[in-house]
PDB file of N, CA and C in Angstrom:
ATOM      1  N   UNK A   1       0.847  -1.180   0.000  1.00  0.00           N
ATOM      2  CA  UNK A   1       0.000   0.000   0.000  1.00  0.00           C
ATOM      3  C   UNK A   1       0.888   1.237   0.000  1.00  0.00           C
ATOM      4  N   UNK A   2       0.833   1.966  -0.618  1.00  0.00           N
ATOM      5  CA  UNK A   2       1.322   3.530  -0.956  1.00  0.00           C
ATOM      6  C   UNK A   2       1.170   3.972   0.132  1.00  0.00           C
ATOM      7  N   UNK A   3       1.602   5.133   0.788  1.00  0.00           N
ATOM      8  CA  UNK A   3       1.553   6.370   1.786  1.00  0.00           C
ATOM      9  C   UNK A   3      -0.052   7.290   1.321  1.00  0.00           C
ATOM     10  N   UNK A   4      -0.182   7.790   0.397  1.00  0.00           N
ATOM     11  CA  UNK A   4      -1.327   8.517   0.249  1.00  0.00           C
ATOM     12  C   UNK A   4      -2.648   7.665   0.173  1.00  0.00           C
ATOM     13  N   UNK A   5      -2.419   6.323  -0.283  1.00  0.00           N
ATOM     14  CA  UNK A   5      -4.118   5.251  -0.009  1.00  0.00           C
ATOM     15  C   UNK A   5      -3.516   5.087   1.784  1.00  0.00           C
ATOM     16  N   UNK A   6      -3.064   4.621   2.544  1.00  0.00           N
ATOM     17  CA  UNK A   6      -2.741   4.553   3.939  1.00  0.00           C
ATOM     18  C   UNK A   6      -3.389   6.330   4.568  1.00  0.00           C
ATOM     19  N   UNK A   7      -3.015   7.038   4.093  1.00  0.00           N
ATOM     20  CA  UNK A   7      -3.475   8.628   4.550  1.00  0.00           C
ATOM     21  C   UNK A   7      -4.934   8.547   4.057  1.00  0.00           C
ATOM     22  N   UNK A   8      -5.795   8.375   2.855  1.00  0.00           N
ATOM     23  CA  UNK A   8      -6.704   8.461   2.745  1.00  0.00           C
ATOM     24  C   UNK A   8      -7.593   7.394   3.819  1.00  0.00           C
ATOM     25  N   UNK A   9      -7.514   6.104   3.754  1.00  0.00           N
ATOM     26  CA  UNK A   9      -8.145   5.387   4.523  1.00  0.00           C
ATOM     27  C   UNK A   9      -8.206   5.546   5.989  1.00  0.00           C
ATOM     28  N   UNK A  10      -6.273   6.145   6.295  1.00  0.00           N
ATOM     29  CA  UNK A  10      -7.113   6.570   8.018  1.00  0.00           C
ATOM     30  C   UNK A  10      -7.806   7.808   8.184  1.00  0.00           C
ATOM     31  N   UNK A  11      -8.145   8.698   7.212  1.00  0.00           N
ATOM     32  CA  UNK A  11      -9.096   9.721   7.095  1.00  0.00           C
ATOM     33  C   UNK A  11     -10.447   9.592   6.783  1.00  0.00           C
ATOM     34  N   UNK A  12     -10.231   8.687   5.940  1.00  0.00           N
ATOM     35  CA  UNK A  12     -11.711   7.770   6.076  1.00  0.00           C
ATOM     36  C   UNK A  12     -12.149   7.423   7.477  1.00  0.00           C
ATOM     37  N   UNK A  13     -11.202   6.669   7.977  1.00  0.00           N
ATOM     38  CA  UNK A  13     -12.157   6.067   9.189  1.00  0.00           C
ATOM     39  C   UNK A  13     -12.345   7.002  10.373  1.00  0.00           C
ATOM     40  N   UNK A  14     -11.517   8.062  10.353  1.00  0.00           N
ATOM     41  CA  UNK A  14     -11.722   9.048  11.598  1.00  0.00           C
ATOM     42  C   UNK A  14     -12.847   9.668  10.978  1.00  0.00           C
ATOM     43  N   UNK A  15     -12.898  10.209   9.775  1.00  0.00           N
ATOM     44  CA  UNK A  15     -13.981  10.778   9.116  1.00  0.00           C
ATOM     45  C   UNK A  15     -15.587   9.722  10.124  1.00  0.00           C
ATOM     46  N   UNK A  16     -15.558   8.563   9.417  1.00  0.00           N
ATOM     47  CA  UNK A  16     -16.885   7.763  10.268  1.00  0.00           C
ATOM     48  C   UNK A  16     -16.986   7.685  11.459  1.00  0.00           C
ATOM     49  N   UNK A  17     -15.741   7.701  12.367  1.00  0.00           N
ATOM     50  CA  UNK A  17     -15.776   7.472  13.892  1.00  0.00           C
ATOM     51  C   UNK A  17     -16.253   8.899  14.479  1.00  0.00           C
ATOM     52  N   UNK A  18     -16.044  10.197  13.541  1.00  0.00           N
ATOM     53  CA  UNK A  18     -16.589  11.336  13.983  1.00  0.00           C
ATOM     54  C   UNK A  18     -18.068  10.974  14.075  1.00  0.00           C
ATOM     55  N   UNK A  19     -18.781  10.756  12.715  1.00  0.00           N
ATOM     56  CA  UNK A  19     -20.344  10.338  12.854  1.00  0.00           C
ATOM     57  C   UNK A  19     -20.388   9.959  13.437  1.00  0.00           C
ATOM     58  N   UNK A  20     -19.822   8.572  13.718  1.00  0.00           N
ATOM     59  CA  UNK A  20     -20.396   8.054  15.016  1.00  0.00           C
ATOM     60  C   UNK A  20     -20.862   8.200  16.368  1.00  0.00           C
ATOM     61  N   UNK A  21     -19.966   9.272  16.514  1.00  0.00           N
ATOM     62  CA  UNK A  21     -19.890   9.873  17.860  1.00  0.00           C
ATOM     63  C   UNK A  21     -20.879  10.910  18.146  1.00  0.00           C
ATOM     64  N   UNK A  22     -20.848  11.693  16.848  1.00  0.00           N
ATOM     65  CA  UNK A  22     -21.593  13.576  16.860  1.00  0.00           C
ATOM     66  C   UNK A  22     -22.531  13.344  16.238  1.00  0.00           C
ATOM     67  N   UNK A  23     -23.424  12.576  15.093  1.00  0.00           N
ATOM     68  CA  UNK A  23     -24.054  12.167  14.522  1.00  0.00           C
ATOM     69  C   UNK A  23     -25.310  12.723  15.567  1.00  0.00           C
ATOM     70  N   UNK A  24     -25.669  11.959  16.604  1.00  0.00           N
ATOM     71  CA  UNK A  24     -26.655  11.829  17.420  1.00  0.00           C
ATOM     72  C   UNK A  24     -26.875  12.594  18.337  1.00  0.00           C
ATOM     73  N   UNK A  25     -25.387  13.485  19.198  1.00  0.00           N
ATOM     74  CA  UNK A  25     -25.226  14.908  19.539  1.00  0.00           C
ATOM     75  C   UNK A  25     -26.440  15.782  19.693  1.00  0.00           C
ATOM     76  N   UNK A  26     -27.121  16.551  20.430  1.00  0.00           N
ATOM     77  CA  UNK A  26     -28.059  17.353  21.060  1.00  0.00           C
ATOM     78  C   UNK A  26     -27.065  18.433  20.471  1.00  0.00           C
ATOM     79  N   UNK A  27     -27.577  19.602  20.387  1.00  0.00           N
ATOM     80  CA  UNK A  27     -27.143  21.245  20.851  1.00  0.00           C
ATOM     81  C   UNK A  27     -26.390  21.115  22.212  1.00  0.00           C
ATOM     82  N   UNK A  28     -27.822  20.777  23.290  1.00  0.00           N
ATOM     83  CA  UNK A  28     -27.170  20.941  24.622  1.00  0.00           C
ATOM     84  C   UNK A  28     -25.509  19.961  24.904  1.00  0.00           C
ATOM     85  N   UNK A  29     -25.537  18.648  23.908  1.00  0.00           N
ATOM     86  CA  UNK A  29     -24.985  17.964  24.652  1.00  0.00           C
ATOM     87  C   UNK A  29     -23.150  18.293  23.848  1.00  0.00           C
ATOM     88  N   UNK A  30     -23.431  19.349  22.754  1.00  0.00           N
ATOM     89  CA  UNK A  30     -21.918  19.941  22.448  1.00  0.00           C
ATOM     90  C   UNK A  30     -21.057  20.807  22.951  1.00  0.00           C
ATOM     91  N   UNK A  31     -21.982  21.330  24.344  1.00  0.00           N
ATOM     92  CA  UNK A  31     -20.997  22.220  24.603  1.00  0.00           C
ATOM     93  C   UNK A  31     -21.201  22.081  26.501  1.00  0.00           C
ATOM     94  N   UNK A  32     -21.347  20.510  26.748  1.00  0.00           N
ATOM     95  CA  UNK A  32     -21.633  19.895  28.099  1.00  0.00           C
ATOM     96  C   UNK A  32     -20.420  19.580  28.595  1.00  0.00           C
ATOM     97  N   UNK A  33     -19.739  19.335  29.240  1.00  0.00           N
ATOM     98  CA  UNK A  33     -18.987  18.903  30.125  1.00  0.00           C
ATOM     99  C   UNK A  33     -18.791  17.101  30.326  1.00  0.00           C
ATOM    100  N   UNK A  34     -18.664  16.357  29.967  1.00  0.00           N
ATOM    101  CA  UNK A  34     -18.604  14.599  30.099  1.00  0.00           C
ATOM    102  C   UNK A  34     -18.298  14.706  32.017  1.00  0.00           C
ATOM    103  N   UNK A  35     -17.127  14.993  32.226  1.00  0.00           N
ATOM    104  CA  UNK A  35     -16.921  15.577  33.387  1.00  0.00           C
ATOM    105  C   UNK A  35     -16.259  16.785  33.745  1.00  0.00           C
ATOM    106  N   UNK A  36     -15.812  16.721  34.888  1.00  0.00           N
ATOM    107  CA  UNK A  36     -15.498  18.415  35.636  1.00  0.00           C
ATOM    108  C   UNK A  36     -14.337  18.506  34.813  1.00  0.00           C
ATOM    109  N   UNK A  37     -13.974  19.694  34.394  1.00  0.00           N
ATOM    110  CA  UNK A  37     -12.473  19.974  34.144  1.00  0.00           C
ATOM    111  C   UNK A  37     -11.954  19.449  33.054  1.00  0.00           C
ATOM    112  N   UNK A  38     -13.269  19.055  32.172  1.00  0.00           N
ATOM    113  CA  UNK A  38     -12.723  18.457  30.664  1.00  0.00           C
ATOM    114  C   UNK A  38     -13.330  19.488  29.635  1.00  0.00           C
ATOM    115  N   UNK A  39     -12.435  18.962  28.388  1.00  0.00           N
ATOM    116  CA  UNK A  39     -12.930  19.609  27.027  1.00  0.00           C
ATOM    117  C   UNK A  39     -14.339  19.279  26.963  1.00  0.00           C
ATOM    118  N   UNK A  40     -14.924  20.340  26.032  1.00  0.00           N
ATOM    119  CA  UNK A  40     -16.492  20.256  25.636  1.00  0.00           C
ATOM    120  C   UNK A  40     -16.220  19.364  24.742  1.00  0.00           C
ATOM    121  N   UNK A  41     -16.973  18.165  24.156  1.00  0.00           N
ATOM    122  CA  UNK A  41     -16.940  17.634  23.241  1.00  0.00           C
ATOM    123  C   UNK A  41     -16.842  18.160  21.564  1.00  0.00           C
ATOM    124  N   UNK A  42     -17.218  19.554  21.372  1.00  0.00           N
ATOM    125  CA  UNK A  42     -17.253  20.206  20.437  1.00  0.00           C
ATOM    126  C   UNK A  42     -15.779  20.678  20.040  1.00  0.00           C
ATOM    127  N   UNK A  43     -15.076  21.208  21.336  1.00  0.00           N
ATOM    128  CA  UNK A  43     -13.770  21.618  21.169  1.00  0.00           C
ATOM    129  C   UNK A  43     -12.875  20.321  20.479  1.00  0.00           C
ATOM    130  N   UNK A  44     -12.877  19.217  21.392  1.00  0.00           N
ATOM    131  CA  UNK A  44     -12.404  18.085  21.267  1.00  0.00           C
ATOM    132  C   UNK A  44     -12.354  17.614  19.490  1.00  0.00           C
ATOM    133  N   UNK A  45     -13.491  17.345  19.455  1.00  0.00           N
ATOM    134  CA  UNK A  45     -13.641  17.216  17.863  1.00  0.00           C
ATOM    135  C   UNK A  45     -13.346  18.296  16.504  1.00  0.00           C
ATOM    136  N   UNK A  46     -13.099  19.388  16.983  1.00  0.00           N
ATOM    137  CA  UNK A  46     -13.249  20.655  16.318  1.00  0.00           C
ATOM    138  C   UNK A  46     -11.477  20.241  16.362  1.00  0.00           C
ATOM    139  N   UNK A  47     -10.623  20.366  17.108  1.00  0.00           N
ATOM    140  CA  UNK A  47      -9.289  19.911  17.399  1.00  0.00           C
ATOM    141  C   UNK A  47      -8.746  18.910  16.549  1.00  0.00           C
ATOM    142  N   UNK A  48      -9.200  17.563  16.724  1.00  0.00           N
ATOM    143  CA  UNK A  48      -8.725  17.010  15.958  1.00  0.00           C
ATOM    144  C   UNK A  48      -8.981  16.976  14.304  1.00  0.00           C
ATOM    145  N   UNK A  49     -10.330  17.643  14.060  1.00  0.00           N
ATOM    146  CA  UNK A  49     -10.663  17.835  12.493  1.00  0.00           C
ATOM    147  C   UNK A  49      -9.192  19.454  12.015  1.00  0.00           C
ATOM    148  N   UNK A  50      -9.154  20.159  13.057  1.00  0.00           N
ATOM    149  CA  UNK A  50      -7.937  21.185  12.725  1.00  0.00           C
ATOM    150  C   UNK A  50      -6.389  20.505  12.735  1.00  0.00           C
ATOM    151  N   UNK A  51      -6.028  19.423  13.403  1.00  0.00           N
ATOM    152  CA  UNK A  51      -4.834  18.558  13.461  1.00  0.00           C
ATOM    153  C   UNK A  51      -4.763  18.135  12.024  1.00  0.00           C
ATOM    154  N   UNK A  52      -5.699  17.641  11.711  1.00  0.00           N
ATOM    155  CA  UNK A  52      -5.718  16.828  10.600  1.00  0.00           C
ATOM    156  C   UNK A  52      -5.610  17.779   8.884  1.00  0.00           C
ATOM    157  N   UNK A  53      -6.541  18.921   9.094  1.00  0.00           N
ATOM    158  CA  UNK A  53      -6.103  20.213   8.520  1.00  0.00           C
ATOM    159  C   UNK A  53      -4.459  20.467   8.063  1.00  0.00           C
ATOM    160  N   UNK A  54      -3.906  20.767   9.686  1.00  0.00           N
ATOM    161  CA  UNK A  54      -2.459  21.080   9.451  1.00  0.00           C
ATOM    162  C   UNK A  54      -1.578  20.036   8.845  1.00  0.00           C
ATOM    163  N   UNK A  55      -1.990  18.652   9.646  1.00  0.00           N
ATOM    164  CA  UNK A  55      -1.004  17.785   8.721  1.00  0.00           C
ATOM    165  C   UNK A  55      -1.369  17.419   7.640  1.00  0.00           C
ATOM    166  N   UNK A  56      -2.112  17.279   7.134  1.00  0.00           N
ATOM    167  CA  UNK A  56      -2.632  16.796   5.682  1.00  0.00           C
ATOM    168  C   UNK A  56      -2.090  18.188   4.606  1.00  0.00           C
ATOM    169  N   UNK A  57      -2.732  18.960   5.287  1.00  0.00           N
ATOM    170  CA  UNK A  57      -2.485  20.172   4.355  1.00  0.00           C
ATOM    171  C   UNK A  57      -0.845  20.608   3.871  1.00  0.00           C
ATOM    172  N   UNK A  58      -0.112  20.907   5.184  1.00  0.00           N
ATOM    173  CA  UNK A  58       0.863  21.776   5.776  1.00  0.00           C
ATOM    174  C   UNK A  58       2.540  20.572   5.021  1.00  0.00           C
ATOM    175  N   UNK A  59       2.437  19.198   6.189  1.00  0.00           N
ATOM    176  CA  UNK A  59       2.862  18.304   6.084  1.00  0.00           C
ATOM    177  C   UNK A  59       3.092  17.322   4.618  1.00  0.00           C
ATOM    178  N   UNK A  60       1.497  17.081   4.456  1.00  0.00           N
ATOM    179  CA  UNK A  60       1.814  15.810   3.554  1.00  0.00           C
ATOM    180  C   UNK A  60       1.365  16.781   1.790  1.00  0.00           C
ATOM    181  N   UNK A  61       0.633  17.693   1.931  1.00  0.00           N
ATOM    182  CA  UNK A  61       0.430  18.550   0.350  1.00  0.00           C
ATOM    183  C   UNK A  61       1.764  19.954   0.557  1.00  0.00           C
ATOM    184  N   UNK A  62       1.824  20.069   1.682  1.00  0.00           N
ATOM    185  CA  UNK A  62       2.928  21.246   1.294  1.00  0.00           C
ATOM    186  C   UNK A  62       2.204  22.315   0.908  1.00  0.00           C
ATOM    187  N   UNK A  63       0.833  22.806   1.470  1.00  0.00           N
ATOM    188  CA  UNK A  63      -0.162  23.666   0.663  1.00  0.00           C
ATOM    189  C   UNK A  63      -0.659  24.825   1.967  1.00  0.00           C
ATOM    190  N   UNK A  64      -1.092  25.548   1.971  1.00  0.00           N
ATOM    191  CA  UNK A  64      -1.709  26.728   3.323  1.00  0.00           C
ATOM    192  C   UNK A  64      -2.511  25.633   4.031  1.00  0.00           C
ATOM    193  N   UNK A  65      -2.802  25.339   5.154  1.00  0.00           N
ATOM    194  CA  UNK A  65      -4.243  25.027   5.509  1.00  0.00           C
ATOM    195  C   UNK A  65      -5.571  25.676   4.968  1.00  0.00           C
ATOM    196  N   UNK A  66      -6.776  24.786   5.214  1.00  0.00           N
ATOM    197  CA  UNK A  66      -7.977  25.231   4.912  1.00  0.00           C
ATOM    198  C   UNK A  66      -8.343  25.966   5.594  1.00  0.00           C
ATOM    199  N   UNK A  67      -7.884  26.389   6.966  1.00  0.00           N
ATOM    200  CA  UNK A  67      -8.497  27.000   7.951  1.00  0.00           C
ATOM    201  C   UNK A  67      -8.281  28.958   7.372  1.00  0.00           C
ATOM    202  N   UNK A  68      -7.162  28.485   6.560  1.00  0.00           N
ATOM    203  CA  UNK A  68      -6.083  30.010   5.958  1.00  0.00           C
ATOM    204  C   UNK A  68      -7.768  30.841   5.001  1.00  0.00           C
ATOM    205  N   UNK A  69      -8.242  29.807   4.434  1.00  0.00           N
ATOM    206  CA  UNK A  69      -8.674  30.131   3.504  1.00  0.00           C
ATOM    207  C   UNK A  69      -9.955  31.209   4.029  1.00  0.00           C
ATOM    208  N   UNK A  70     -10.168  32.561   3.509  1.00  0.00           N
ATOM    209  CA  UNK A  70     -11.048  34.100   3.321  1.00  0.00           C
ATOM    210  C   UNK A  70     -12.462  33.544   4.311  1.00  0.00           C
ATOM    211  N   UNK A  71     -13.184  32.295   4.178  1.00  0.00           N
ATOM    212  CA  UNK A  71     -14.049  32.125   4.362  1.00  0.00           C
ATOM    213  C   UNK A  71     -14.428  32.126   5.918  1.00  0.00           C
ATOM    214  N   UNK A  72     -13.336  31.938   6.450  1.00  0.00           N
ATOM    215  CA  UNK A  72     -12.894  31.708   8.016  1.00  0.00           C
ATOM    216  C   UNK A  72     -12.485  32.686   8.872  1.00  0.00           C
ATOM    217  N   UNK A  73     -12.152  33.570   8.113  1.00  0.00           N
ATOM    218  CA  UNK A  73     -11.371  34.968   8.976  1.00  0.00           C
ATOM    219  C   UNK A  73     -12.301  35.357   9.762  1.00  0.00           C
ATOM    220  N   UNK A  74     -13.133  35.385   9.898  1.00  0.00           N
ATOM    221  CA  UNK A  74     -14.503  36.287  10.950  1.00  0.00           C
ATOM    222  C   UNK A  74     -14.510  35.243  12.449  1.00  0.00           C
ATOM    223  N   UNK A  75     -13.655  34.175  12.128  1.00  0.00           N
ATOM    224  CA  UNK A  75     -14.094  33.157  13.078  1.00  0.00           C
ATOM    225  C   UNK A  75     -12.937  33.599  14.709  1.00  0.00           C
ATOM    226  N   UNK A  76     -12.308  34.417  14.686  1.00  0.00           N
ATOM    227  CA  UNK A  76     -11.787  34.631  15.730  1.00  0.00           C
ATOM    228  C   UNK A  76     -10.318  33.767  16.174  1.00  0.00           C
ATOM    229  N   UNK A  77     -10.088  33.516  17.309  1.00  0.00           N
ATOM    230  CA  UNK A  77      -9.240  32.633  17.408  1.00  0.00           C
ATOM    231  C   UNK A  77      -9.433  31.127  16.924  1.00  0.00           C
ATOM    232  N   UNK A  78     -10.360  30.471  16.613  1.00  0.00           N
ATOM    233  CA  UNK A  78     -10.726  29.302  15.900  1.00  0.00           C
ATOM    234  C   UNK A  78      -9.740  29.232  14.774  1.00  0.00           C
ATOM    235  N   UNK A  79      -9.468  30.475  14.030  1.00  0.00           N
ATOM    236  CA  UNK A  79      -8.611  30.143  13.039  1.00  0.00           C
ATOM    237  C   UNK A  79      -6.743  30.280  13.450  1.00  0.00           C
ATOM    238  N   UNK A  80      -6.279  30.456  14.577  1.00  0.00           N
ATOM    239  CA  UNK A  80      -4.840  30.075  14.419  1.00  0.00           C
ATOM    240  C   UNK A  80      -4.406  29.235  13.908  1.00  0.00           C
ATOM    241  N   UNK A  81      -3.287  29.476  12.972  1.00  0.00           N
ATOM    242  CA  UNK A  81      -2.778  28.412  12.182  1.00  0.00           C
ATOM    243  C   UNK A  81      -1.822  27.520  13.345  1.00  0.00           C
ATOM    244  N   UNK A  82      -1.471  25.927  12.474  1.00  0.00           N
ATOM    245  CA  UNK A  82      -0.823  25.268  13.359  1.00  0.00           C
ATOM    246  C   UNK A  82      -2.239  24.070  13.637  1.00  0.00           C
ATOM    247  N   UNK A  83      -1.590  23.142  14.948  1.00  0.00           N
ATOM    248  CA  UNK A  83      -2.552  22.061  15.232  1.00  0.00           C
ATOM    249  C   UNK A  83      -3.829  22.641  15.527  1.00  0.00           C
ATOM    250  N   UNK A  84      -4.391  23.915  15.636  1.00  0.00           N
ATOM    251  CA  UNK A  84      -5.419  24.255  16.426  1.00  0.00           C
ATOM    252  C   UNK A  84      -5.723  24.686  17.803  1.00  0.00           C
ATOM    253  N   UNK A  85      -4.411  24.669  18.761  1.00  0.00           N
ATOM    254  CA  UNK A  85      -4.580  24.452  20.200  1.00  0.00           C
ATOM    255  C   UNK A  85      -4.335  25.841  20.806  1.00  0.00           C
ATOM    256  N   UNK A  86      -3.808  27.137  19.655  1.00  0.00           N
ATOM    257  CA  UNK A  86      -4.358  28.240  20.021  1.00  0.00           C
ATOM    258  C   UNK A  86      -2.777  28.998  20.410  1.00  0.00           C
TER     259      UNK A  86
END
């Protein structure tokens, strides 16, 4: 197997394991607490879809991130470039 079918397929499957998870997700239950002193589940997932941004993008295309791109600028700190973690 090549490097880029290996990159697509584990993007595939994080891609489905996201549904899986957020698919069924409330409003209330994205920005709840699981427990004390943890990430919101929204952040959490929002994180690793921006990880994946930087390395795919940055890393393996050698290209700006998507996050770079005009459409995003209004979004505040959400858009620091890099893994996402601000």
């Amino acid at each position: 197997m090549q490097s880029p079918e290996l990159l697509l397929r584990q993007c595939a499957s994080i891609h489905a394991f996201f549904h899986s998870v957020a698919d069924d997700l409330s409003a209330a239950e994205w920005t709840k607490r699981i427990l004390p002193d943890t990430n919101l589940p929204g952040f959490d997932l929002w994180h690793i879809a921006r990880t994946q941004d930087w390395a795919l993008s940055t890393l393996v295309q050698g290209v700006p991130e998507i996050i770079n791109d005009p459409s995003f600028a209004a979004k505040g700190a959400l858009t620091t470039p890099g893994i996402g973690v601000g």
